[in-house]
Structures are given as C-alpha cells and as structure tokens.
PDB file of N, CA and C in Angstrom:
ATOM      1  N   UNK A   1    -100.114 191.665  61.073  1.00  0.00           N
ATOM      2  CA  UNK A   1     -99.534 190.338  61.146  1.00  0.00           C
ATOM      3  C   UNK A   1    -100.640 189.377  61.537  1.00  0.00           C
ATOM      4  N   UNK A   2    -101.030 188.551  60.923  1.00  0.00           N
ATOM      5  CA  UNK A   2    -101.651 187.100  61.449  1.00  0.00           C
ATOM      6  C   UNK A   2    -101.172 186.052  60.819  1.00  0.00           C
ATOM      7  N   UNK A   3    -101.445 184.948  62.120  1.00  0.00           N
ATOM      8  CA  UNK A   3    -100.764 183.738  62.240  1.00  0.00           C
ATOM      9  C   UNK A   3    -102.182 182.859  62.091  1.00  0.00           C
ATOM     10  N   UNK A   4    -101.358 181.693  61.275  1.00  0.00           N
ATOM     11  CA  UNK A   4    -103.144 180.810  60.937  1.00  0.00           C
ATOM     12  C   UNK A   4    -103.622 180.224  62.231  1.00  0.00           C
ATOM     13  N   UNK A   5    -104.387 180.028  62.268  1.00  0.00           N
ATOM     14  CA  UNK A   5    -105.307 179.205  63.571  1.00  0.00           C
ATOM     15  C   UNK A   5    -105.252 177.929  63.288  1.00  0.00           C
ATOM     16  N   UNK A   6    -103.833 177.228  62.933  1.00  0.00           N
ATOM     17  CA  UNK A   6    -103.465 175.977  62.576  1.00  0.00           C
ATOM     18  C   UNK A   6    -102.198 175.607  62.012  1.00  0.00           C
ATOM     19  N   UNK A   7    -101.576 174.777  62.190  1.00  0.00           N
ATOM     20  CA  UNK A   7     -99.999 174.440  61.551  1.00  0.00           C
ATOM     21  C   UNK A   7    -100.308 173.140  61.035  1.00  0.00           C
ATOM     22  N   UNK A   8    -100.560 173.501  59.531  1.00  0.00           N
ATOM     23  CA  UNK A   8    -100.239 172.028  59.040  1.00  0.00           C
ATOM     24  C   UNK A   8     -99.243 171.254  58.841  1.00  0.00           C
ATOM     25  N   UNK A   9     -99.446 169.714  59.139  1.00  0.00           N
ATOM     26  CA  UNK A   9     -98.034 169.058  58.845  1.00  0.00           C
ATOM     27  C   UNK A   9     -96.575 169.200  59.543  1.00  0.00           C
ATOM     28  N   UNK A  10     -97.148 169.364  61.063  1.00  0.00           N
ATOM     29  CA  UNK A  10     -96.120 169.028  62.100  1.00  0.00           C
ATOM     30  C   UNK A  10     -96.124 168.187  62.974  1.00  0.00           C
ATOM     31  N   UNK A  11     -94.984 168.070  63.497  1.00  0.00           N
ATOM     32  CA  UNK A  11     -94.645 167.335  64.575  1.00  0.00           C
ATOM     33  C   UNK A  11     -94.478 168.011  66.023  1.00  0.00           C
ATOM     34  N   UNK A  12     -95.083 167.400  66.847  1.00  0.00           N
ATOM     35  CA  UNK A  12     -95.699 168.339  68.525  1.00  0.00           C
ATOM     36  C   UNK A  12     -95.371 166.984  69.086  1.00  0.00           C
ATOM     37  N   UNK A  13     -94.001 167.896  70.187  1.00  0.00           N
ATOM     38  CA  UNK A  13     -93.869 167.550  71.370  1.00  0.00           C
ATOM     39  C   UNK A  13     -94.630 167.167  72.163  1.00  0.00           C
ATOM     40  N   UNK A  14     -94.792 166.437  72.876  1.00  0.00           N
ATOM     41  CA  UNK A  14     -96.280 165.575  73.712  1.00  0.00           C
ATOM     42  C   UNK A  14     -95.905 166.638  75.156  1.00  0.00           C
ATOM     43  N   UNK A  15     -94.550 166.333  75.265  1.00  0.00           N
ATOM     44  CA  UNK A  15     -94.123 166.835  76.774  1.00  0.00           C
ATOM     45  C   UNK A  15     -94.035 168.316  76.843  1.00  0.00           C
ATOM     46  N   UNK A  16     -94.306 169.085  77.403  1.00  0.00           N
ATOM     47  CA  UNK A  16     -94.442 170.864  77.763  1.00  0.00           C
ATOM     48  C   UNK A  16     -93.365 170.899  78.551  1.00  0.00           C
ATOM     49  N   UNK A  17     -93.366 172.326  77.809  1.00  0.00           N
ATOM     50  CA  UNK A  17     -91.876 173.189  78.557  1.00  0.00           C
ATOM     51  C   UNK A  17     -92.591 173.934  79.579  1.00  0.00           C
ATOM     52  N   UNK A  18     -91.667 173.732  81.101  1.00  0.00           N
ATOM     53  CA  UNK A  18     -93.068 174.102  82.217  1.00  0.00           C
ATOM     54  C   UNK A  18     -92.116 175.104  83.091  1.00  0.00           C
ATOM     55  N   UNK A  19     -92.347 176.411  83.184  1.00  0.00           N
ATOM     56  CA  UNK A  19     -90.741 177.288  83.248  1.00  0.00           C
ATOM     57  C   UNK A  19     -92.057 178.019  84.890  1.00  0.00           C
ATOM     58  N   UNK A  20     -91.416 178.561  85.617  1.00  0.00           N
ATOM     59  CA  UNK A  20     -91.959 179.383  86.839  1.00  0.00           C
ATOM     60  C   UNK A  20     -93.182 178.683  87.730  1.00  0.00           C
ATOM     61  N   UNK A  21     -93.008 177.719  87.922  1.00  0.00           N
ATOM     62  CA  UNK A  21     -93.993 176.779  88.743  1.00  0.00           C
ATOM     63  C   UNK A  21     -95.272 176.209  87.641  1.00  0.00           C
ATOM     64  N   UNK A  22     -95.079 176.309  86.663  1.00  0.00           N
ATOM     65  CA  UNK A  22     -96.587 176.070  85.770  1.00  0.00           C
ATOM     66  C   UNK A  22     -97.088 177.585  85.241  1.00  0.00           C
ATOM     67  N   UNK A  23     -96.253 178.814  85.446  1.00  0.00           N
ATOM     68  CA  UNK A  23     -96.734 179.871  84.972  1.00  0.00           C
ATOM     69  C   UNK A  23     -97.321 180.017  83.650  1.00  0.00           C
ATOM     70  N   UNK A  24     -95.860 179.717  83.046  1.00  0.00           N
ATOM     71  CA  UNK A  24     -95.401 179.414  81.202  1.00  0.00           C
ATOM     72  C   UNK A  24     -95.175 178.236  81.189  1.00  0.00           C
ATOM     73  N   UNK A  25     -96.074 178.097  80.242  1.00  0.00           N
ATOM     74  CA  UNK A  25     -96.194 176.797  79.372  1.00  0.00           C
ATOM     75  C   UNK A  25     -96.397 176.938  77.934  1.00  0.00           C
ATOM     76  N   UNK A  26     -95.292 176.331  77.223  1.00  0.00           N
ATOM     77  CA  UNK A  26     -95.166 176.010  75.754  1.00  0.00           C
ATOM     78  C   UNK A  26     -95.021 174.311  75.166  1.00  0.00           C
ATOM     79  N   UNK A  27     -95.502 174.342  73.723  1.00  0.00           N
ATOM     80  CA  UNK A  27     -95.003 173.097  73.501  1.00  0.00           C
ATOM     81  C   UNK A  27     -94.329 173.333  72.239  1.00  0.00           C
ATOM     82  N   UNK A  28     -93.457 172.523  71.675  1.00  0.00           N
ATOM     83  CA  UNK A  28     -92.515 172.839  70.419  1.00  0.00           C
ATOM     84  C   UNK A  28     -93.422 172.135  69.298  1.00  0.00           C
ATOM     85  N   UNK A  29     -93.158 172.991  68.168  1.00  0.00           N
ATOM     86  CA  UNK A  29     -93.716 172.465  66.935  1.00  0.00           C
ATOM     87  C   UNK A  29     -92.909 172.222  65.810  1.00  0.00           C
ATOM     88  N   UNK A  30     -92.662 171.634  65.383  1.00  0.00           N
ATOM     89  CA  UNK A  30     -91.433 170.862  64.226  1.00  0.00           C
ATOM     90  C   UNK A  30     -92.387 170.951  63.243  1.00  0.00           C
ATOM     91  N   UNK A  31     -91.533 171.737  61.864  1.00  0.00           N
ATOM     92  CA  UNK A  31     -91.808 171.877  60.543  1.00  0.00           C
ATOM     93  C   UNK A  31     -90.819 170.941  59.822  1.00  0.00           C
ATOM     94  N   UNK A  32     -91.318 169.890  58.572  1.00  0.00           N
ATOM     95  CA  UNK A  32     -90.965 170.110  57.507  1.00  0.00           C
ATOM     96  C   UNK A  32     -89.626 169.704  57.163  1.00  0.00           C
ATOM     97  N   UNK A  33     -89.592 171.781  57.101  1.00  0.00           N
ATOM     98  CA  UNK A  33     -88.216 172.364  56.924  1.00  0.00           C
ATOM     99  C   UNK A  33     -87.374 172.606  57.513  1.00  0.00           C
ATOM    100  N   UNK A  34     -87.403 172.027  58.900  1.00  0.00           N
ATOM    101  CA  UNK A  34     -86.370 171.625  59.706  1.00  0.00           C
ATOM    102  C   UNK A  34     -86.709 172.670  60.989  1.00  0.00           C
ATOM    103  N   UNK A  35     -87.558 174.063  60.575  1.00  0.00           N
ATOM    104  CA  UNK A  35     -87.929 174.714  61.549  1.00  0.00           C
ATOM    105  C   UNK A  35     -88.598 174.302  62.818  1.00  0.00           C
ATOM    106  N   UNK A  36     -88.612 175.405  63.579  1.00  0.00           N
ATOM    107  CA  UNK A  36     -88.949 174.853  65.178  1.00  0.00           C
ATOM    108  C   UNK A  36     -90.082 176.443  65.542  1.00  0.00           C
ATOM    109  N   UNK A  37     -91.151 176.270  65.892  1.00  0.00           N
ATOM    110  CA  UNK A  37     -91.737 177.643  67.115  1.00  0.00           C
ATOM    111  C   UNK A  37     -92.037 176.579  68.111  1.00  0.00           C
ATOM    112  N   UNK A  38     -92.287 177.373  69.678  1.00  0.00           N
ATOM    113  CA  UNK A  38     -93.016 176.916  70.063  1.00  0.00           C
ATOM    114  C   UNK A  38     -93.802 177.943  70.372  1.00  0.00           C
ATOM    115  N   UNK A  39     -95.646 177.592  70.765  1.00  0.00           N
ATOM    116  CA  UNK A  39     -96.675 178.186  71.519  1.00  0.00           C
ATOM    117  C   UNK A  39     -96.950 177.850  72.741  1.00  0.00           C
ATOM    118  N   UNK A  40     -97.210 179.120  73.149  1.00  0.00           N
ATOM    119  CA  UNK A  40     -97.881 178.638  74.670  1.00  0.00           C
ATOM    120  C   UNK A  40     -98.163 179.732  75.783  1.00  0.00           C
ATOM    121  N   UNK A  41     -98.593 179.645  76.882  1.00  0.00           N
ATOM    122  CA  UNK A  41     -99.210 180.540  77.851  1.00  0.00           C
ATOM    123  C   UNK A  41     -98.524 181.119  78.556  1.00  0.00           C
ATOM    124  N   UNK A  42     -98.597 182.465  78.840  1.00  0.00           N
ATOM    125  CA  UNK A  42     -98.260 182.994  80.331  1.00  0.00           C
ATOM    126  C   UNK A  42     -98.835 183.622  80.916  1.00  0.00           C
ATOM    127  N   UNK A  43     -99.293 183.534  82.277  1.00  0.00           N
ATOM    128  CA  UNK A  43    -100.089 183.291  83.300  1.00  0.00           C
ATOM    129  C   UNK A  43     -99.359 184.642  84.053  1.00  0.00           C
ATOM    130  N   UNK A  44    -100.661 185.407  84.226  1.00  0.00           N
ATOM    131  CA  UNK A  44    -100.034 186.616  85.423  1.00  0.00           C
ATOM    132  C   UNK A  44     -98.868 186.589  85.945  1.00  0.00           C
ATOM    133  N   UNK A  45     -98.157 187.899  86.196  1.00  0.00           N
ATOM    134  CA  UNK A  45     -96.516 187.277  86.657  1.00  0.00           C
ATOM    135  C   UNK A  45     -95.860 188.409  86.214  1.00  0.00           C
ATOM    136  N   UNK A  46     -94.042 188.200  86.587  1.00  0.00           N
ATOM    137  CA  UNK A  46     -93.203 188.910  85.780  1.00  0.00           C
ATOM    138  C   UNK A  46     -92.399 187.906  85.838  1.00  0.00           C
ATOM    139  N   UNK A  47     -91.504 187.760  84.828  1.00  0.00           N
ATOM    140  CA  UNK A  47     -90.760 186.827  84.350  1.00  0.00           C
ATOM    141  C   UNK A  47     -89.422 186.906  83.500  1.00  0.00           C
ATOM    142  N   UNK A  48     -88.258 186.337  83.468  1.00  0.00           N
ATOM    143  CA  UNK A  48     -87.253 186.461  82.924  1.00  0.00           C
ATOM    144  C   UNK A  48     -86.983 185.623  82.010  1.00  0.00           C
ATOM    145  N   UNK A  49     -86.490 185.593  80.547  1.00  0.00           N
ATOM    146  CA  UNK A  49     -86.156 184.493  80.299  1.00  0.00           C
ATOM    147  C   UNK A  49     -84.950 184.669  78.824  1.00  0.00           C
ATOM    148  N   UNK A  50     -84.071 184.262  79.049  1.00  0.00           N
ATOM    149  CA  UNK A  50     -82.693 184.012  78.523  1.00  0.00           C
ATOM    150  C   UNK A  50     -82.820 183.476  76.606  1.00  0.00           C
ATOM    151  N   UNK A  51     -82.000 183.907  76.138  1.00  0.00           N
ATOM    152  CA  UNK A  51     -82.079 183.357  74.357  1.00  0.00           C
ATOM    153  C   UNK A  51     -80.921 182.860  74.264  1.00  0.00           C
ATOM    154  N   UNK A  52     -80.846 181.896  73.260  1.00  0.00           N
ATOM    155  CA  UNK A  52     -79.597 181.344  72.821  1.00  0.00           C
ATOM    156  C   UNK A  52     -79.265 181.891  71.798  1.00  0.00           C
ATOM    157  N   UNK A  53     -80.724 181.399  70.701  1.00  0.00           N
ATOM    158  CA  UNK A  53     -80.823 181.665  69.253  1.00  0.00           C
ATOM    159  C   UNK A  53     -81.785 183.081  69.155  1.00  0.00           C
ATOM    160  N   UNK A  54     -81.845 184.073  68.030  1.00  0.00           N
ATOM    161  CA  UNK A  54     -82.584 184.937  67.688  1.00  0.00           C
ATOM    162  C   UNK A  54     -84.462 184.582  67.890  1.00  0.00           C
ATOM    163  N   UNK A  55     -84.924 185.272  68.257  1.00  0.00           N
ATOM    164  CA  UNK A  55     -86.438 184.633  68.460  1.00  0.00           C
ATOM    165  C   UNK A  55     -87.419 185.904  68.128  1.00  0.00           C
ATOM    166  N   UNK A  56     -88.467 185.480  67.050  1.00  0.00           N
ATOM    167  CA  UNK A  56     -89.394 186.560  67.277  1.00  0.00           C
ATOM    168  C   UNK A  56     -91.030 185.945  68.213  1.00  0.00           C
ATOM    169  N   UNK A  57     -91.127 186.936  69.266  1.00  0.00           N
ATOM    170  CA  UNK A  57     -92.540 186.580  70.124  1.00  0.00           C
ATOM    171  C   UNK A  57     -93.290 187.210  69.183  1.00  0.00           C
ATOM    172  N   UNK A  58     -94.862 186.178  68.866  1.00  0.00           N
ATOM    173  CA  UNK A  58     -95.992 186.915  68.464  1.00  0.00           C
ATOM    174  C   UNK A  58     -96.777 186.956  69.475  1.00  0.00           C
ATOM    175  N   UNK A  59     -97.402 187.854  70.316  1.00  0.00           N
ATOM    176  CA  UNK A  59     -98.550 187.801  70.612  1.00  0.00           C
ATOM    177  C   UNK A  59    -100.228 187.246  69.866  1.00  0.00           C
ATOM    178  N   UNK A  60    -100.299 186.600  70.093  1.00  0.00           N
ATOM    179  CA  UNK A  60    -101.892 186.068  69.453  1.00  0.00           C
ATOM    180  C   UNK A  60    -103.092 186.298  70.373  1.00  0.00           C
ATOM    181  N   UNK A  61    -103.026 186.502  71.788  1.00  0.00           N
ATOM    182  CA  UNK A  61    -104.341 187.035  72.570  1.00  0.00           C
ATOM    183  C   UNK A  61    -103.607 187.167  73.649  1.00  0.00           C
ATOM    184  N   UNK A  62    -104.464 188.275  74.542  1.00  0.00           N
ATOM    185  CA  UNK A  62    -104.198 189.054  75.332  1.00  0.00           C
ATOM    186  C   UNK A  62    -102.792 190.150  75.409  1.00  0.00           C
ATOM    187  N   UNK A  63    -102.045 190.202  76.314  1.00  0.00           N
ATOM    188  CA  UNK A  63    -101.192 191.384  76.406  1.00  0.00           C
ATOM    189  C   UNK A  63    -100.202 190.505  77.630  1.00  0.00           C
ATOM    190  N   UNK A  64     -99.309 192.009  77.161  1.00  0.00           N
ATOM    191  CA  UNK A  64     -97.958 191.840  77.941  1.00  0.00           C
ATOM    192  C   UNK A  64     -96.994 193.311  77.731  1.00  0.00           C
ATOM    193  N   UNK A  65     -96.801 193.417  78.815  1.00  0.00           N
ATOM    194  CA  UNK A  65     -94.803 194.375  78.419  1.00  0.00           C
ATOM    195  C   UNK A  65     -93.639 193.537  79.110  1.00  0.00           C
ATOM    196  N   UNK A  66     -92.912 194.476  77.577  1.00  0.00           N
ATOM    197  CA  UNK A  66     -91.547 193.336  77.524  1.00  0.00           C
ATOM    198  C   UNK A  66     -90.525 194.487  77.873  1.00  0.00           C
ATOM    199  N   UNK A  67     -89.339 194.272  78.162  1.00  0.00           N
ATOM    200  CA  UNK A  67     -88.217 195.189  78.342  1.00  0.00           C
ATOM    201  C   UNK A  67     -86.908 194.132  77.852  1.00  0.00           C
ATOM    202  N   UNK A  68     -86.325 194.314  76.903  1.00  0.00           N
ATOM    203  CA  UNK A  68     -85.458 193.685  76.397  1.00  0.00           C
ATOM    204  C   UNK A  68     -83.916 193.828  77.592  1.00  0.00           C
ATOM    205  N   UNK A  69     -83.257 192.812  77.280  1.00  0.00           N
ATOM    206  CA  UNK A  69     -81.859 193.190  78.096  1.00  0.00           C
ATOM    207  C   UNK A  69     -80.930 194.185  77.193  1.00  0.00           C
ATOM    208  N   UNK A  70     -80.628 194.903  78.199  1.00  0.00           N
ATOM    209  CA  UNK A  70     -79.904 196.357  78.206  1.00  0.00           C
ATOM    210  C   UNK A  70     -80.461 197.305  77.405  1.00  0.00           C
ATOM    211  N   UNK A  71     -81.769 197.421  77.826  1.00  0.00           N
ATOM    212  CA  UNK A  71     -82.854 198.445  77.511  1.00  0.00           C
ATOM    213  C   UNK A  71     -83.434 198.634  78.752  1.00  0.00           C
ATOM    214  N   UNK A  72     -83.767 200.012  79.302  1.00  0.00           N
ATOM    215  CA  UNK A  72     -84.997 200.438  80.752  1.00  0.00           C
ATOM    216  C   UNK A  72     -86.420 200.727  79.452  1.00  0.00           C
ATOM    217  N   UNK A  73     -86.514 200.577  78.608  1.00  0.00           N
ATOM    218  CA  UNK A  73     -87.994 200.957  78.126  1.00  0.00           C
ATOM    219  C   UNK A  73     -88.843 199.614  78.461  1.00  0.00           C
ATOM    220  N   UNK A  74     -90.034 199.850  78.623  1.00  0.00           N
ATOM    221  CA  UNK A  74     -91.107 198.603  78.735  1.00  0.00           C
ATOM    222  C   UNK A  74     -92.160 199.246  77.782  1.00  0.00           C
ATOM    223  N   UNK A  75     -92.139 198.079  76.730  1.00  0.00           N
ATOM    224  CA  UNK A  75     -92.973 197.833  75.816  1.00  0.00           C
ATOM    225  C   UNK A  75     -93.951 197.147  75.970  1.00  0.00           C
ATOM    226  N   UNK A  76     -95.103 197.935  75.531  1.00  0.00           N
ATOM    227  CA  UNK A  76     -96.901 197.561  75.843  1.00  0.00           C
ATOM    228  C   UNK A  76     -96.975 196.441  74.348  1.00  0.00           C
ATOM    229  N   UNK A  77     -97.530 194.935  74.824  1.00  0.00           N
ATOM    230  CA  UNK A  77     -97.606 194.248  73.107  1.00  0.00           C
ATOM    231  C   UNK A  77     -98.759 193.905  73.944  1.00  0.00           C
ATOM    232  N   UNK A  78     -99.624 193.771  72.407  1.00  0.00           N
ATOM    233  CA  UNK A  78    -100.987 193.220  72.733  1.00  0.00           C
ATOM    234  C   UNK A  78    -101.051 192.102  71.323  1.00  0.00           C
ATOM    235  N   UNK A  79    -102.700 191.677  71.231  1.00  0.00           N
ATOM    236  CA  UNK A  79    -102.742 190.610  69.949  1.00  0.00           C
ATOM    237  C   UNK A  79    -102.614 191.012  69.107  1.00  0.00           C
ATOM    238  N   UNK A  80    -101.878 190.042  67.913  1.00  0.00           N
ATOM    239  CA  UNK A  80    -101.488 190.674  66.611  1.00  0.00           C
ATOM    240  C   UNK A  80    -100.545 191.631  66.633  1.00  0.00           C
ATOM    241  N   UNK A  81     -99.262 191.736  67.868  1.00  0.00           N
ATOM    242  CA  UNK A  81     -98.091 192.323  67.678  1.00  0.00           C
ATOM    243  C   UNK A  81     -96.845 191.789  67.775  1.00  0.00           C
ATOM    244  N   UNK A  82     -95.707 191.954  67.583  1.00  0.00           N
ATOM    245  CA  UNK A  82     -94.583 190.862  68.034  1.00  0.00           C
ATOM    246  C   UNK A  82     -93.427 192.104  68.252  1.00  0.00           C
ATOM    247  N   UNK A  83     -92.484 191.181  68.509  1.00  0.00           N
ATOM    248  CA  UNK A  83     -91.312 191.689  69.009  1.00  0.00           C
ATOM    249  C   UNK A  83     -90.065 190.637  69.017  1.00  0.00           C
ATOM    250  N   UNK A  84     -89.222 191.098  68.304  1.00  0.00           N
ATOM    251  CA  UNK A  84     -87.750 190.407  68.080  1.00  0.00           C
ATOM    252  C   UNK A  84     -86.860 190.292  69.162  1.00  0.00           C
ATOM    253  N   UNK A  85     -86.503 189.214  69.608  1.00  0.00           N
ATOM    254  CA  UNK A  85     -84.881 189.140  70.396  1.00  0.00           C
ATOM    255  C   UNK A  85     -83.866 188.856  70.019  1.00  0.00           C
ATOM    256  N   UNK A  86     -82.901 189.322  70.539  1.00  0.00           N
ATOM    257  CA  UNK A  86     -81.420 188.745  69.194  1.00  0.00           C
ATOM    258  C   UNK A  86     -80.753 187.819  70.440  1.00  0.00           C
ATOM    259  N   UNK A  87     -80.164 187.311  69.572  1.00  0.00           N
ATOM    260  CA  UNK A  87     -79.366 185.916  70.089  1.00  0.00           C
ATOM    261  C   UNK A  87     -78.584 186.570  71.404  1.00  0.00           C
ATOM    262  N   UNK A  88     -78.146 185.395  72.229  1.00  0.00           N
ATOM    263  CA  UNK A  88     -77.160 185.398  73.290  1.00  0.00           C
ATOM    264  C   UNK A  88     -78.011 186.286  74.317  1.00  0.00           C
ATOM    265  N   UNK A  89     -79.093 186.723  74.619  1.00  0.00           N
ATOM    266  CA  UNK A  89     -80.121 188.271  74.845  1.00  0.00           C
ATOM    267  C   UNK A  89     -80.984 187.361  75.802  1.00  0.00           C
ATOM    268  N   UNK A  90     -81.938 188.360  76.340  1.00  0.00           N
ATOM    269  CA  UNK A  90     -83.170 188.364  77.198  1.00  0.00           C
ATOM    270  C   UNK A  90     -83.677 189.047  77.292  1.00  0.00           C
ATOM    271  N   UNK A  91     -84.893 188.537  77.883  1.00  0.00           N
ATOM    272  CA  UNK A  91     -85.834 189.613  78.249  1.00  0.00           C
ATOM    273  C   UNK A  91     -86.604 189.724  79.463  1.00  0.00           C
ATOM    274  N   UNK A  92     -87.483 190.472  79.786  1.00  0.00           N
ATOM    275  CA  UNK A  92     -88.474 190.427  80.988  1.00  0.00           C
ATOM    276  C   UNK A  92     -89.569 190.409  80.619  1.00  0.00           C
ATOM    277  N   UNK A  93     -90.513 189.696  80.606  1.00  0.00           N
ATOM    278  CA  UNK A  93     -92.125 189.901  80.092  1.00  0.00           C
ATOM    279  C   UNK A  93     -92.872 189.842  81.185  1.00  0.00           C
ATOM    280  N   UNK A  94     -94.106 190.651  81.321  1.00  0.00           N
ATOM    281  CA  UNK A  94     -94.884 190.512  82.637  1.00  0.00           C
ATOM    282  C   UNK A  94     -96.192 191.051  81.623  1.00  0.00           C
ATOM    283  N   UNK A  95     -97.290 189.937  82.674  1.00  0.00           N
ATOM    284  CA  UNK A  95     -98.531 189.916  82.403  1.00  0.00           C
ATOM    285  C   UNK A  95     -99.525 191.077  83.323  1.00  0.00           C
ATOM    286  N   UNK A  96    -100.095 191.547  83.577  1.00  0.00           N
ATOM    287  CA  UNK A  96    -100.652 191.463  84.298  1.00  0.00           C
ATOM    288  C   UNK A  96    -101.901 191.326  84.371  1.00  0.00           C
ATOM    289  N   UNK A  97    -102.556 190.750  83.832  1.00  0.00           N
ATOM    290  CA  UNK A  97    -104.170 189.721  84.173  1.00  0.00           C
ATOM    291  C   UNK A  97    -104.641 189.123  82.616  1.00  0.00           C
ATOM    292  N   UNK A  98    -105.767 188.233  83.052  1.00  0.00           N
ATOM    293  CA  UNK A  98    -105.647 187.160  82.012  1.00  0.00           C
ATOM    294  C   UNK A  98    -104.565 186.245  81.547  1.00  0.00           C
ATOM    295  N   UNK A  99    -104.300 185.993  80.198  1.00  0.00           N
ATOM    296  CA  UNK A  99    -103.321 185.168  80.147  1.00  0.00           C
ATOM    297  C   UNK A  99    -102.936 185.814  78.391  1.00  0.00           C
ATOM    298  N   UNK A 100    -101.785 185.833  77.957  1.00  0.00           N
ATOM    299  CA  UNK A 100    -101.054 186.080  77.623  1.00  0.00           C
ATOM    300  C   UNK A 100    -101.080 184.794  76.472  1.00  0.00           C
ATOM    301  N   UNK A 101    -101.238 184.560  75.213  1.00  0.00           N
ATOM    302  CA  UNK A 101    -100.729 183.438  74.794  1.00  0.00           C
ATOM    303  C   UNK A 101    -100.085 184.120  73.287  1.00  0.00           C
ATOM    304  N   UNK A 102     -98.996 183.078  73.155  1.00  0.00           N
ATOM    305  CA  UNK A 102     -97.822 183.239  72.123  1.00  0.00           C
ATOM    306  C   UNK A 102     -97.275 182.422  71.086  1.00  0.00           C
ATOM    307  N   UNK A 103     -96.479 182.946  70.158  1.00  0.00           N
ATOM    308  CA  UNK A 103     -95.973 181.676  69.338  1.00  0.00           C
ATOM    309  C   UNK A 103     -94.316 182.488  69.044  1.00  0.00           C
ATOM    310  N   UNK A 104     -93.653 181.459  69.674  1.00  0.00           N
ATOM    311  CA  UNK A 104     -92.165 181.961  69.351  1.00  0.00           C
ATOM    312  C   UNK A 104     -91.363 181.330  68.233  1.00  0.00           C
ATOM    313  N   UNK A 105     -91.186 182.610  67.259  1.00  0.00           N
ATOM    314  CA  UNK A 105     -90.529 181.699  66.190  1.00  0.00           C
ATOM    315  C   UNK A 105     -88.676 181.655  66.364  1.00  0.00           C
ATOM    316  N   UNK A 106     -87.894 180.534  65.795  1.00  0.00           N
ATOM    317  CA  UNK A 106     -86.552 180.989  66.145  1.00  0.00           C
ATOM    318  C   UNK A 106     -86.137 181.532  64.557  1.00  0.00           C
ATOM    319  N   UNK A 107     -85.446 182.554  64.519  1.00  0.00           N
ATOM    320  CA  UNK A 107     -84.845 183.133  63.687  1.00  0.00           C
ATOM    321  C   UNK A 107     -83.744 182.240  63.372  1.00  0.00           C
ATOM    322  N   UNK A 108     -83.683 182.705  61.673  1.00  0.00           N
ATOM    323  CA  UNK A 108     -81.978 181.858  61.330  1.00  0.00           C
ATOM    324  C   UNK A 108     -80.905 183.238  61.596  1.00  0.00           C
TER     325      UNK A 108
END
C-alpha cells in the first residue's frame, strides 16, 4: 500500500483536531468528491478513541498496536500498513516511542 506524498486539489481545515492534551493531532482534508481523511500525529501514549462512521488507519511512519473493541488481540502496525474499523466501534492505539503518523480514511 502507498499513499502519495501529496493530495491534490483539497480543501484543509486551518483548525486541528487536538484529542489527549496535544498528544493526537489531525487535520481534515476535503476532496472533490465530497470525501473526507484526516492526517496526523500520535505522540507516545495509549489512547482510546470511538467511530461513528467505518474508518480505515494507514500508517505512513513509525509504529503502533491497535486492539480493536471486543477483541483482547494487540496488533503490531508499522509504515505502509493499515487497519479497518467498522462503524459504531473503537479502538485502543498505543505508541510507544517516536511518533506515529497517519491518514484516516472514512469508509462509505
């Protein structure tokens, strides 16, 4: 899987989504076609975080394990891997060193 090192022809949120004191940080990117990802960092940690809509995480540099809700497995993702969440769902992601950066796409 690779993701370009550029999004042409969007529209970016000025303001950041700023979730665990400044841990994670994303900003939203508007396509086009009405689509939405956003990218952005996470910073050493363990962390929770809730879905509305279906979402796939790409990893693009560094690492993380994830443990989906109502799963005990923890999954090792590093760059150039992803992982799906399904709607109404969560997950747990934890870093542990460096930083973690991502691009979340929302599924239809």
């Amino acid at each position: 899987m690779s993701q370009p090192a550029k999004f042409p022809n969007v529209t970016v949120d000025a303001k950041a989504n700023v979730y665990f004191d400044g841990k994670v940080v994303s900003h939203s990117i508007h396509f086009a076609d009405g689509s939405k990802k956003t990218i952005g960092l996470i910073y050493p940690g363990e962390y929770h975080f809730g879905t509305a809509a279906a979402e796939r995480m790409e990893i693009i540099a560094g690492s993380c394990d994830v443990t989906l809700d109502g799963t005990t497995d923890s999954i090792h993702y590093g760059e150039g891997t992803a992982f799906d969440v399904p709607a109404n769902s969560g997950f747990n992601i934890a870093v542990a060193e460096g930083i973690c950066e991502y691009i979340c796409s929302f599924l239809p």
